[in-house]
C-alpha atoms as a PDB file:
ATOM      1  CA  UNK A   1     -16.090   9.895   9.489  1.00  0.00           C
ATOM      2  CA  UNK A   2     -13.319  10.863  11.913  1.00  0.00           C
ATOM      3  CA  UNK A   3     -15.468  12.138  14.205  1.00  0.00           C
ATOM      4  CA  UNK A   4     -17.683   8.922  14.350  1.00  0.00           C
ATOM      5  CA  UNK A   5     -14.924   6.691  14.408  1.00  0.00           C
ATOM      6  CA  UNK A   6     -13.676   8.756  17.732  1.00  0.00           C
ATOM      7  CA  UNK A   7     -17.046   8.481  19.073  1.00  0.00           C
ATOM      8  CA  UNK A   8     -17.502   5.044  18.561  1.00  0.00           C
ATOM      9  CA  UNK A   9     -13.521   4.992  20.256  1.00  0.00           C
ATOM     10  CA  UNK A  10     -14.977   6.343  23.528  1.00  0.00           C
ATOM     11  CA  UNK A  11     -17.997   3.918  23.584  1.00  0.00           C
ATOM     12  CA  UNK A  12     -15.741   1.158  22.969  1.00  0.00           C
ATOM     13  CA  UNK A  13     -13.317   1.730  25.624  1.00  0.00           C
ATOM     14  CA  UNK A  14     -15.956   2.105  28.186  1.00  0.00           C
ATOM     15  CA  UNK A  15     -17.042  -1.110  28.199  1.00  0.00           C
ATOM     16  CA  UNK A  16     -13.514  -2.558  27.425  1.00  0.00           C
ATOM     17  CA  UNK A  17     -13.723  -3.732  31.346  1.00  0.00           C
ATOM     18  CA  UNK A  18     -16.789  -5.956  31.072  1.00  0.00           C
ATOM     19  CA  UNK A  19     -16.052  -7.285  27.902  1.00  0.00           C
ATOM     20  CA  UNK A  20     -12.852  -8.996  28.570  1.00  0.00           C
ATOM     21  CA  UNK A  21     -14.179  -9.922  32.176  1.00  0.00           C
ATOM     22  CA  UNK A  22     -17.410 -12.167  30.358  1.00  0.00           C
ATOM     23  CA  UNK A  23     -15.899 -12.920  27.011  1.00  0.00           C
ATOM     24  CA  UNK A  24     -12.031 -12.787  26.801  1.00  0.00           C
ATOM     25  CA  UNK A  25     -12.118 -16.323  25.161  1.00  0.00           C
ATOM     26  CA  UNK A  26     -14.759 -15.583  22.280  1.00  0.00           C
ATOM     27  CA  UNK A  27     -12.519 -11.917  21.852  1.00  0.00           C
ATOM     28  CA  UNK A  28      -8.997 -13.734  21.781  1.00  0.00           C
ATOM     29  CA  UNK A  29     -10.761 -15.894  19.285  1.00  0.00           C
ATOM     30  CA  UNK A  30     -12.038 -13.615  16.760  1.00  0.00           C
ATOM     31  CA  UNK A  31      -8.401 -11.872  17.304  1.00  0.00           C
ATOM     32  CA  UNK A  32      -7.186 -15.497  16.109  1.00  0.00           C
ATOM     33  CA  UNK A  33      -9.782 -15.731  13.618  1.00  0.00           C
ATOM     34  CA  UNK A  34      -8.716 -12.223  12.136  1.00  0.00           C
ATOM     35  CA  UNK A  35      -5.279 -12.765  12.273  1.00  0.00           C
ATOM     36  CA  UNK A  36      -5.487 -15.918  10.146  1.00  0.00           C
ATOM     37  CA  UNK A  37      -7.541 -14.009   7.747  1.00  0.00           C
ATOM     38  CA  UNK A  38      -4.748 -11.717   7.335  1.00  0.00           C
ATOM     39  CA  UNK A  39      -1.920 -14.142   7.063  1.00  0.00           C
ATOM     40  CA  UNK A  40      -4.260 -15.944   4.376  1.00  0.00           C
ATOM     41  CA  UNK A  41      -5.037 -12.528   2.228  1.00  0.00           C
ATOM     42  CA  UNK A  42      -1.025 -11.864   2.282  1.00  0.00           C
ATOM     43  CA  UNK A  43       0.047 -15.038   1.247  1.00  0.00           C
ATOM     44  CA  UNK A  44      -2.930 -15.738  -1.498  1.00  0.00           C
ATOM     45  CA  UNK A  45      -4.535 -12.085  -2.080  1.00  0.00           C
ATOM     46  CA  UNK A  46      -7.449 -10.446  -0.556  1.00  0.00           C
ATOM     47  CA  UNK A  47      -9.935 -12.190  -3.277  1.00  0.00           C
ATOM     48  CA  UNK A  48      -8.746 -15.959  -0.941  1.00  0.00           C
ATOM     49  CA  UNK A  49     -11.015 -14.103   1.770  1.00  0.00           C
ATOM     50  CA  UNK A  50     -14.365 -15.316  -0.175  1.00  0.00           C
ATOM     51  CA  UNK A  51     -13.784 -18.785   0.381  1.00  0.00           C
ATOM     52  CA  UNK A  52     -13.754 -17.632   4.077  1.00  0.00           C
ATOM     53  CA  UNK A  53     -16.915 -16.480   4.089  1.00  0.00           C
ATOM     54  CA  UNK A  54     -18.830 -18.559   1.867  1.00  0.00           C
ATOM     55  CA  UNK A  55     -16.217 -21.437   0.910  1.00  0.00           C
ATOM     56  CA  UNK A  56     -18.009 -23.677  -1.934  1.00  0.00           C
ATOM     57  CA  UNK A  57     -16.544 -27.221  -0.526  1.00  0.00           C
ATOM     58  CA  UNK A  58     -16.217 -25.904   3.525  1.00  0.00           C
ATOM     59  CA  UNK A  59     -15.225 -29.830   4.343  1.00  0.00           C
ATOM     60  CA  UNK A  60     -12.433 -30.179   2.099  1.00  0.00           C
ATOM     61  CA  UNK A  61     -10.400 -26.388   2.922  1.00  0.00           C
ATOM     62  CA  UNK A  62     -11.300 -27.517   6.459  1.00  0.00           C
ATOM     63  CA  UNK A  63      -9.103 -30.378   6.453  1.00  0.00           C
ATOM     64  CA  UNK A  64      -6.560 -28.119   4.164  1.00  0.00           C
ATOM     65  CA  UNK A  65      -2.849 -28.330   6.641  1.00  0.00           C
ATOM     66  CA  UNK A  66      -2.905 -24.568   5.450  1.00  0.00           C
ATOM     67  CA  UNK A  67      -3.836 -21.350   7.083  1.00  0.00           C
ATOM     68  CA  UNK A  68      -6.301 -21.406   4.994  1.00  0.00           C
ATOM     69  CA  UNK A  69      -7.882 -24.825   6.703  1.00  0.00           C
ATOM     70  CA  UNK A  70      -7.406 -23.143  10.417  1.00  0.00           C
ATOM     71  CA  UNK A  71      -9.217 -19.596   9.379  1.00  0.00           C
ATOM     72  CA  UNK A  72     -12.058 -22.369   8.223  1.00  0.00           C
ATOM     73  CA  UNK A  73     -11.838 -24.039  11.213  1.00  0.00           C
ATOM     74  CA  UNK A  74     -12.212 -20.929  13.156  1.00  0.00           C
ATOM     75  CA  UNK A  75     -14.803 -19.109  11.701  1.00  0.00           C
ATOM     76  CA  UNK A  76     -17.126 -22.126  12.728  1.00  0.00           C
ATOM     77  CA  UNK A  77     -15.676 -21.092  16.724  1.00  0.00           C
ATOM     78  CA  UNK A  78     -18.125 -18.966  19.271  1.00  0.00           C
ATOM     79  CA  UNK A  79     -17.331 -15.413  18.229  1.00  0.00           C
ATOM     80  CA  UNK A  80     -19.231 -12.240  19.401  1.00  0.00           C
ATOM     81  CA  UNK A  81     -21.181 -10.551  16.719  1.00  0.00           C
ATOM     82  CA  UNK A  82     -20.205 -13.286  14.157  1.00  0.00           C
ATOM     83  CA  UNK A  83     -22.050 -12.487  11.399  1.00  0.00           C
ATOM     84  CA  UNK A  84     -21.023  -8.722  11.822  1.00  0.00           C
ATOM     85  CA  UNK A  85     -17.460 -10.018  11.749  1.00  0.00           C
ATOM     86  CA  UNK A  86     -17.751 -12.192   9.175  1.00  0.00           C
ATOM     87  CA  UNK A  87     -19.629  -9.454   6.705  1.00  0.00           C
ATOM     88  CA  UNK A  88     -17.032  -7.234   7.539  1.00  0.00           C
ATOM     89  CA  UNK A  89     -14.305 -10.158   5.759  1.00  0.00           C
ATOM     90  CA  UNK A  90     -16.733 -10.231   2.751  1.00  0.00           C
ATOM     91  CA  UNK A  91     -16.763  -6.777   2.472  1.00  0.00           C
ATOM     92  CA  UNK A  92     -13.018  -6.340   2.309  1.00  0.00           C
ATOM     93  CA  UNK A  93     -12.838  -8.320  -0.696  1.00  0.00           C
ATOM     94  CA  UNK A  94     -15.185  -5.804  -2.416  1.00  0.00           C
ATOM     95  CA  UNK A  95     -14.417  -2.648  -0.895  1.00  0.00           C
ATOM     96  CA  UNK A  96     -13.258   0.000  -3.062  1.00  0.00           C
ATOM     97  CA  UNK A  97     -13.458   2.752   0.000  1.00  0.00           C
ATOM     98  CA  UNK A  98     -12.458   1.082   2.971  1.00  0.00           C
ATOM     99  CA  UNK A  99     -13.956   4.694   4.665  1.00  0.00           C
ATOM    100  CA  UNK A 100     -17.257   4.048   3.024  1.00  0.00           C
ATOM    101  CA  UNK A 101     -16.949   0.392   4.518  1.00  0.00           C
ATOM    102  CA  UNK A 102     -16.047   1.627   8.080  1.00  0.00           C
ATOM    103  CA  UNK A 103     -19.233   4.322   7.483  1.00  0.00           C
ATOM    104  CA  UNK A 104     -21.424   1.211   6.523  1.00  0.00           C
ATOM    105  CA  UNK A 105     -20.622  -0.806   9.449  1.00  0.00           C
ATOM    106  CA  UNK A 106     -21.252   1.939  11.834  1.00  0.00           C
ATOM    107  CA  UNK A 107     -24.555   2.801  10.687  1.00  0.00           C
ATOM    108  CA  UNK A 108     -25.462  -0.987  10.814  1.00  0.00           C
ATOM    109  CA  UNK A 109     -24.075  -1.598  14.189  1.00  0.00           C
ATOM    110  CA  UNK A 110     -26.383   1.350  15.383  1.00  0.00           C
ATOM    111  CA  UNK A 111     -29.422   0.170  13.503  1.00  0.00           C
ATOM    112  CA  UNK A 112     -29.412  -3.344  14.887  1.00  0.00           C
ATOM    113  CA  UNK A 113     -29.107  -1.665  18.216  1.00  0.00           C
ATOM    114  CA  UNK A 114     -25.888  -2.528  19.357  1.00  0.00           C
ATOM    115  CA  UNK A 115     -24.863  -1.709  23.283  1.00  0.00           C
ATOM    116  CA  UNK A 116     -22.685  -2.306  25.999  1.00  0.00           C
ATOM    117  CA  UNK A 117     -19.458  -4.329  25.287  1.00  0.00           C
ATOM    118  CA  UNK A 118     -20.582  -4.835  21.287  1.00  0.00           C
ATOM    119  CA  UNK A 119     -19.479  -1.268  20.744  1.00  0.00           C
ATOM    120  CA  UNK A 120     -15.747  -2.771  22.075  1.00  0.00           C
ATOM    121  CA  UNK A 121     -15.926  -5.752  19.408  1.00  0.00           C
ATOM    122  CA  UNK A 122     -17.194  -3.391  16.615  1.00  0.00           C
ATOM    123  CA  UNK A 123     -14.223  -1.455  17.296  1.00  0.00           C
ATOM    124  CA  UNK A 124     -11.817  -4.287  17.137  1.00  0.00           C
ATOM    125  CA  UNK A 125     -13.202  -5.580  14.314  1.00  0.00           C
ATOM    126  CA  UNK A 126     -12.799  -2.522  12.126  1.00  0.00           C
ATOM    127  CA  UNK A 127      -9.766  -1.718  13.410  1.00  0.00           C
ATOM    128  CA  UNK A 128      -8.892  -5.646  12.096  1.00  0.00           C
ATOM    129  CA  UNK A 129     -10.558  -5.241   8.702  1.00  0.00           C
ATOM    130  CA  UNK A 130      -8.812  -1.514   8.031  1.00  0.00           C
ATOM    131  CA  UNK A 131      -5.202  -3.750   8.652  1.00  0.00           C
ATOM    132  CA  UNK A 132      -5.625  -6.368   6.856  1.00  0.00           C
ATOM    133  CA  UNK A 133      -6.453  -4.126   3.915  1.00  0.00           C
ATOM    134  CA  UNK A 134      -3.896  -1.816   4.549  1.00  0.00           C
ATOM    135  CA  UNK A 135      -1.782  -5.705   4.931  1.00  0.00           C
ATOM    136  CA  UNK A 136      -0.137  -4.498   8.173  1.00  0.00           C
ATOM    137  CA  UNK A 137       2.282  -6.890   9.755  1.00  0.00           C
ATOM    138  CA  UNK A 138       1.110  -9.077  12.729  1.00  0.00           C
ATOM    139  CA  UNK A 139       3.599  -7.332  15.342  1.00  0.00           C
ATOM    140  CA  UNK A 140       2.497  -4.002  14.723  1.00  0.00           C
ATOM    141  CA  UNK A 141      -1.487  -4.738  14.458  1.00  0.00           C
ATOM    142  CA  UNK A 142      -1.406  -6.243  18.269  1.00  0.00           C
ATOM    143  CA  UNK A 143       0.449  -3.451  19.270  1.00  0.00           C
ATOM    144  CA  UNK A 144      -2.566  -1.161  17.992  1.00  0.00           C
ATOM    145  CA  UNK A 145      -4.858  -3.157  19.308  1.00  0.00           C
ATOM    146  CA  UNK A 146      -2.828  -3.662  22.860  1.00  0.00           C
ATOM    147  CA  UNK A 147      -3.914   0.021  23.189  1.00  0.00           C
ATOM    148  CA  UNK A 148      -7.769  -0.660  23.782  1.00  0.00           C
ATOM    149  CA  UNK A 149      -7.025  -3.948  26.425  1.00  0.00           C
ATOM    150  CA  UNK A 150      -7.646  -2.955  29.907  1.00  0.00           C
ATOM    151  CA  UNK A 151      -4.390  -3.092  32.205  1.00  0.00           C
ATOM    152  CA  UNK A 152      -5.783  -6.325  34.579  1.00  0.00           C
ATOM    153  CA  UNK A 153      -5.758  -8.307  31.101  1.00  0.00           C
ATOM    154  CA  UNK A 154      -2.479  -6.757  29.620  1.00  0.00           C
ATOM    155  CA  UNK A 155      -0.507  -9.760  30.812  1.00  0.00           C
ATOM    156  CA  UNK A 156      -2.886 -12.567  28.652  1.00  0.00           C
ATOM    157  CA  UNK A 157      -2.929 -10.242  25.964  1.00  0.00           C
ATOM    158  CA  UNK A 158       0.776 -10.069  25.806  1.00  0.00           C
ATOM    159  CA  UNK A 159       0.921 -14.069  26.334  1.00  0.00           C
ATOM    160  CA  UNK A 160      -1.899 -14.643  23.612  1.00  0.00           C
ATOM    161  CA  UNK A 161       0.266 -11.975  21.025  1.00  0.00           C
ATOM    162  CA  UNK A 162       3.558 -13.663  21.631  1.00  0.00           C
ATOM    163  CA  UNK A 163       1.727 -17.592  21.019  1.00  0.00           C
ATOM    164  CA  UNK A 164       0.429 -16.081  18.026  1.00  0.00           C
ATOM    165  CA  UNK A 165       3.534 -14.185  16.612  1.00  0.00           C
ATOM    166  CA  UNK A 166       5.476 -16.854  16.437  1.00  0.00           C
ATOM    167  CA  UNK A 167       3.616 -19.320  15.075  1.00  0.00           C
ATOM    168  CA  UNK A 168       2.957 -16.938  11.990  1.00  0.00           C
ATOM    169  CA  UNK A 169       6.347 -16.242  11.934  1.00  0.00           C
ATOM    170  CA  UNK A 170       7.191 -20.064  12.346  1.00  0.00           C
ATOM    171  CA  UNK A 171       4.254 -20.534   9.019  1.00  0.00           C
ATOM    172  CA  UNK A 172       5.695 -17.295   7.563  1.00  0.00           C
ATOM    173  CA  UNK A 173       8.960 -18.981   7.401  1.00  0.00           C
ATOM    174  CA  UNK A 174       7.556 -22.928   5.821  1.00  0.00           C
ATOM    175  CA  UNK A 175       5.537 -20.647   3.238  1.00  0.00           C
ATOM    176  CA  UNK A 176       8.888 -18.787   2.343  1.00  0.00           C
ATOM    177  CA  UNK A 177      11.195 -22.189   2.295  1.00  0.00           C
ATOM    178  CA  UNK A 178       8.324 -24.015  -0.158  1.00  0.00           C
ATOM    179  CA  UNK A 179       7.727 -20.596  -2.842  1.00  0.00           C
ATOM    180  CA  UNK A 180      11.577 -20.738  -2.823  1.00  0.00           C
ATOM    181  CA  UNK A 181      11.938 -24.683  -3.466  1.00  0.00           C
ATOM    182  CA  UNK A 182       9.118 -24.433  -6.036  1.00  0.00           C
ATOM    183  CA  UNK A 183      10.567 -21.265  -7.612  1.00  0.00           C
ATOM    184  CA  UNK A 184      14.403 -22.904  -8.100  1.00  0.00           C
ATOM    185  CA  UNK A 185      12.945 -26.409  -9.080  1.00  0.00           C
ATOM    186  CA  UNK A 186      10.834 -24.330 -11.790  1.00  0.00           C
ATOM    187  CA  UNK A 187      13.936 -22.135 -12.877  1.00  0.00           C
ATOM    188  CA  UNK A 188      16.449 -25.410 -13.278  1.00  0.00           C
ATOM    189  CA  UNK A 189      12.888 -27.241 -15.410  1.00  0.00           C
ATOM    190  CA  UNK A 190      12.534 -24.812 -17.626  1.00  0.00           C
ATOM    191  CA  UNK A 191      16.689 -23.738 -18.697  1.00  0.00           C
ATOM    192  CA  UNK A 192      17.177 -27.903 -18.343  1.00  0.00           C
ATOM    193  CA  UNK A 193      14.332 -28.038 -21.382  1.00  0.00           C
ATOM    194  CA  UNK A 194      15.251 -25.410 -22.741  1.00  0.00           C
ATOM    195  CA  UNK A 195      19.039 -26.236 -23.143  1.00  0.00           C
ATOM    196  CA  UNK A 196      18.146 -29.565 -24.578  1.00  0.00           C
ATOM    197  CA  UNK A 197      15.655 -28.654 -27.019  1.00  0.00           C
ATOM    198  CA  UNK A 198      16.856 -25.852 -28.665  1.00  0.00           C
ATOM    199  CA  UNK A 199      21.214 -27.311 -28.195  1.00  0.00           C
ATOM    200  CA  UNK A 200      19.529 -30.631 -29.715  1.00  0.00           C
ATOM    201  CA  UNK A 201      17.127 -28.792 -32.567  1.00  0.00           C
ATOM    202  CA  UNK A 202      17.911 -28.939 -36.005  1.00  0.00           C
ATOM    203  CA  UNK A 203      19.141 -25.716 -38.118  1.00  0.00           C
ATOM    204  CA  UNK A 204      15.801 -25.443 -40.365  1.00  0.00           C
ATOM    205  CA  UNK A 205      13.315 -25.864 -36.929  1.00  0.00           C
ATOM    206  CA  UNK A 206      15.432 -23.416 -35.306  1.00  0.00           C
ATOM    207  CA  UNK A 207      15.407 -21.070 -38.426  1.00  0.00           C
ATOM    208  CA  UNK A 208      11.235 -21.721 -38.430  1.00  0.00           C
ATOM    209  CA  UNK A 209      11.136 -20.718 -34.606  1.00  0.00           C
ATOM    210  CA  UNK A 210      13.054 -17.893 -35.028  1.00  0.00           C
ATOM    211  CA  UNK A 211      11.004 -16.798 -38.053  1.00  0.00           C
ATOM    212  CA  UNK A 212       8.013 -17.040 -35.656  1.00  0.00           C
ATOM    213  CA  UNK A 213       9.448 -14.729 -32.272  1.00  0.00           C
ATOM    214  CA  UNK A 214       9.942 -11.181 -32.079  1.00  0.00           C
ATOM    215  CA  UNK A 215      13.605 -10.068 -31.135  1.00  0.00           C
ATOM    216  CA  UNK A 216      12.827  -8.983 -27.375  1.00  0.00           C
ATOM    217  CA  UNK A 217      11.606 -12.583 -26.230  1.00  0.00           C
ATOM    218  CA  UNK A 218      14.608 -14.252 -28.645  1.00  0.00           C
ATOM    219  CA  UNK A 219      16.926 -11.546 -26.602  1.00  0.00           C
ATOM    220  CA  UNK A 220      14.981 -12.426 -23.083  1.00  0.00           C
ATOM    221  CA  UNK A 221      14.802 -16.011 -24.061  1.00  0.00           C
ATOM    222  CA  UNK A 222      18.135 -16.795 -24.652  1.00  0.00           C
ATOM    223  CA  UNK A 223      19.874 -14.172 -22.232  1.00  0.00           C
ATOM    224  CA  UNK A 224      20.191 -16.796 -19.448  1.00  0.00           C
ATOM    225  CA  UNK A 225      20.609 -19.924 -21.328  1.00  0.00           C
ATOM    226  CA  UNK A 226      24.020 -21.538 -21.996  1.00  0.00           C
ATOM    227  CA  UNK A 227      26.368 -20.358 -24.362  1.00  0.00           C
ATOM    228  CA  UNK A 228      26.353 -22.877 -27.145  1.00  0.00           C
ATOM    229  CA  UNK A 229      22.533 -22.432 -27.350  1.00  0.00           C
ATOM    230  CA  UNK A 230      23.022 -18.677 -27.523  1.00  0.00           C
ATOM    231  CA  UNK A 231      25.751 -19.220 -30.173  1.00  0.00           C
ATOM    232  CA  UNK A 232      23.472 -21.303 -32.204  1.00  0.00           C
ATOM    233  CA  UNK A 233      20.532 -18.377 -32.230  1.00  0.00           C
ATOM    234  CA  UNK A 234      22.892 -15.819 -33.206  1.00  0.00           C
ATOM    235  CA  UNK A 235      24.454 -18.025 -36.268  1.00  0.00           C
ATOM    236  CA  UNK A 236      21.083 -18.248 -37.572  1.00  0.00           C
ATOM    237  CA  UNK A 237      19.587 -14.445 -37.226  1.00  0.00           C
ATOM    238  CA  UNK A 238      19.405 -12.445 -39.446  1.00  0.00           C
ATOM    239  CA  UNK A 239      22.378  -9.234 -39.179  1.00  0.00           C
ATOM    240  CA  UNK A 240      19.595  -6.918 -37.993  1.00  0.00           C
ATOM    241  CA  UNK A 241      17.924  -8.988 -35.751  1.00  0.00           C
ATOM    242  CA  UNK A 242      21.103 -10.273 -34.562  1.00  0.00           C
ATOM    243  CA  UNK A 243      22.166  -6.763 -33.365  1.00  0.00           C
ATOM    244  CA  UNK A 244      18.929  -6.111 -31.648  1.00  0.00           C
ATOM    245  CA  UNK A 245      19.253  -9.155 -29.590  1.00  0.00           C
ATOM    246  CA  UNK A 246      22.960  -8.257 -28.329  1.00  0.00           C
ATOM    247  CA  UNK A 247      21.716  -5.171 -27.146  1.00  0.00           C
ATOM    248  CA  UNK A 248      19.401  -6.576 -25.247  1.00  0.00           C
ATOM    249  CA  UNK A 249      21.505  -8.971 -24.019  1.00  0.00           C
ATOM    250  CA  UNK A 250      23.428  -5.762 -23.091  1.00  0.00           C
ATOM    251  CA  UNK A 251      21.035  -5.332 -20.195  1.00  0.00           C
ATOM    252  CA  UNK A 252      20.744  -8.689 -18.948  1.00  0.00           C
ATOM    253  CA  UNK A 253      22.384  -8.007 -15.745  1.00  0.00           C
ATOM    254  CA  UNK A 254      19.306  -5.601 -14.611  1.00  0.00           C
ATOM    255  CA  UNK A 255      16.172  -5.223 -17.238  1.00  0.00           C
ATOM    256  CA  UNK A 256      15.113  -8.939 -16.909  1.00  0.00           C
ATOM    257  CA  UNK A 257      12.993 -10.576 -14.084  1.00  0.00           C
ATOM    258  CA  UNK A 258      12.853 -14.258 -14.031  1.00  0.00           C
ATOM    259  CA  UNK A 259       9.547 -14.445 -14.773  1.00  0.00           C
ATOM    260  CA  UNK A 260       9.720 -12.676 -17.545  1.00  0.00           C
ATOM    261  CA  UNK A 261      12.884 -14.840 -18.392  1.00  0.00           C
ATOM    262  CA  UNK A 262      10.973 -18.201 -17.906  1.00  0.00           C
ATOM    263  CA  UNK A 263       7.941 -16.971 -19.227  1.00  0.00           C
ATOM    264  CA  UNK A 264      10.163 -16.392 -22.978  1.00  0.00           C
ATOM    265  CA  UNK A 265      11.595 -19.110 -22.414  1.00  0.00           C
ATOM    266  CA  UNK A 266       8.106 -21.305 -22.356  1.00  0.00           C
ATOM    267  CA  UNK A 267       6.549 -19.454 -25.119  1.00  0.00           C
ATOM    268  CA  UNK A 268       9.792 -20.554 -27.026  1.00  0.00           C
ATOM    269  CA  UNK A 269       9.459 -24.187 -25.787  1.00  0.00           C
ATOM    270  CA  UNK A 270       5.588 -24.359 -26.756  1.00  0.00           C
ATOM    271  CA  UNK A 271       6.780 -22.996 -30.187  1.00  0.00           C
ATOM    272  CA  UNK A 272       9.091 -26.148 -30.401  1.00  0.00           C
ATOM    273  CA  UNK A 273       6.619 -28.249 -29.169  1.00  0.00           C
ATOM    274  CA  UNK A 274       4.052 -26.638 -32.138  1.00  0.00           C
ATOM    275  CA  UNK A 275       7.339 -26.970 -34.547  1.00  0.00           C
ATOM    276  CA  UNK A 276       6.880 -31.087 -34.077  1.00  0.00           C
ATOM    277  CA  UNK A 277      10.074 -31.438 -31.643  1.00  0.00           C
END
């Protein structure tokens, strides 16, 4: 495999010249296009790649604000060897051996009697797909890829990186501000219910509830929600059961994540909800 990938490495770079002389544009877009794809399968998960490749409703993700409605948007753009690139997307959704993958490709790109400058896109485009398995940061991947650019076209490369650096970082940074609204407006939902319901209960629906819950989610539950409503569980438990929970408790302050935390603390509100409150 080594050995094919280094031959494939000296092909590639001898024809590095011509290719960015004829088609820098359609390159710098498939760049684009595989950056996007990456950005998408780190935000969403490598499975979001499918409806890349063969999306089931291609209008409606194209109008999508999204990275995901840009990496539509650009796979319909003038690429070389499109289909090539975009089997190589599909197949990093299934891959199990991205080796095997990189193997494949090869043997295909030889078959259907590639030459010239395709050898230079082949090798761009598995040295794309390999990082955005591997889910290598956008800095470091044009840096790997800065390697193969001849020196005349160094200068547009670096221009074209820099454009496209930050404005991932600039999405980067809108995705990060939105998970974190969404996460604390979830958080302050779920402890505001939770506080009501079970300060508000009454002593036999919180006796049936209890009755119903094993002592870990009771302990992970109730860990975070306010005192009164922890006071009220422990008054009703049982002496056992009561201990149990205070030892968990005991660990609050590093064995609980908060989605374990709210995800107790909805199986205890569903409960209620079952309970008639």
């Amino acid at each position: 495999m080594e050995q094919s990938l280094e031959t494939l490495k000296r092909k590639a770079l001898a024809y590095a010249g011509v290719a960015f002389e004829v088609y820098r544009e359609q390159i710098f877009a498939a760049l684009q296009f595989m950056c996007l794809c990456s950005f998408v399968a780190r935000q969403s998960g490598l499975l979001a790649l499918d409806e890349v490749v063969q999306p089931e409703d291609r209008d409606s993700l194209r109008e999508n604000e999204g990275a995901m409605g840009l990496v539509i948007s650009m796979a319909e753009k003038d690429m070389p060897l499109k289909e090539l690139l975009l089997y190589i997307i599909r197949r990093i959704v299934d891959a199990a051996d991205w080796d095997e993958v990189e193997e494949e490709i090869l043997m295909q790109a030889a078959e259907s009697g590639c030459s010239g400058y395709e050898w230079y896109v082949v090798m761009i485009y598995l040295s794309g797909g390999k990082n955005i398995v591997a889910g290598v940061e956008l800095e470091r991947w044009f840096l790997m890829l800065r390697v193969m650019v001849p020196e005349q076209w160094l200068e547009d490369y670096d221009r074209y990186c820099q454009a496209w650096t930050e404005k991932e970082q600039a999405e980067k940074r809108i995705w990060y501000e939105e998970s974190v609204k969404e996460s604390f407006a979830k958080e302050t939902s779920v402890k505001t219910a939770f506080n009501r319901v079970f300060g508000e209960m009454g002593p036999e629906t919180l006796k049936y509830v209890i009755r119903e819950l094993d002592y870990k989610t009771l302990a992970a539950g109730t860990a975070f929600a306010e005192q009164a409503v922890r006071t009220r569980f422990l008054k009703n438990l049982s002496k056992r059961r009561r201990e149990r929970v205070m030892e968990e408790w005991g660990k609050r302050d590093y064995a609980y994540h908060l989605e374990d935390i709210l995800d107790a603390m909805d199986r205890m509100l569903i409960l209620a909800g079952l309970a008639g409150i």
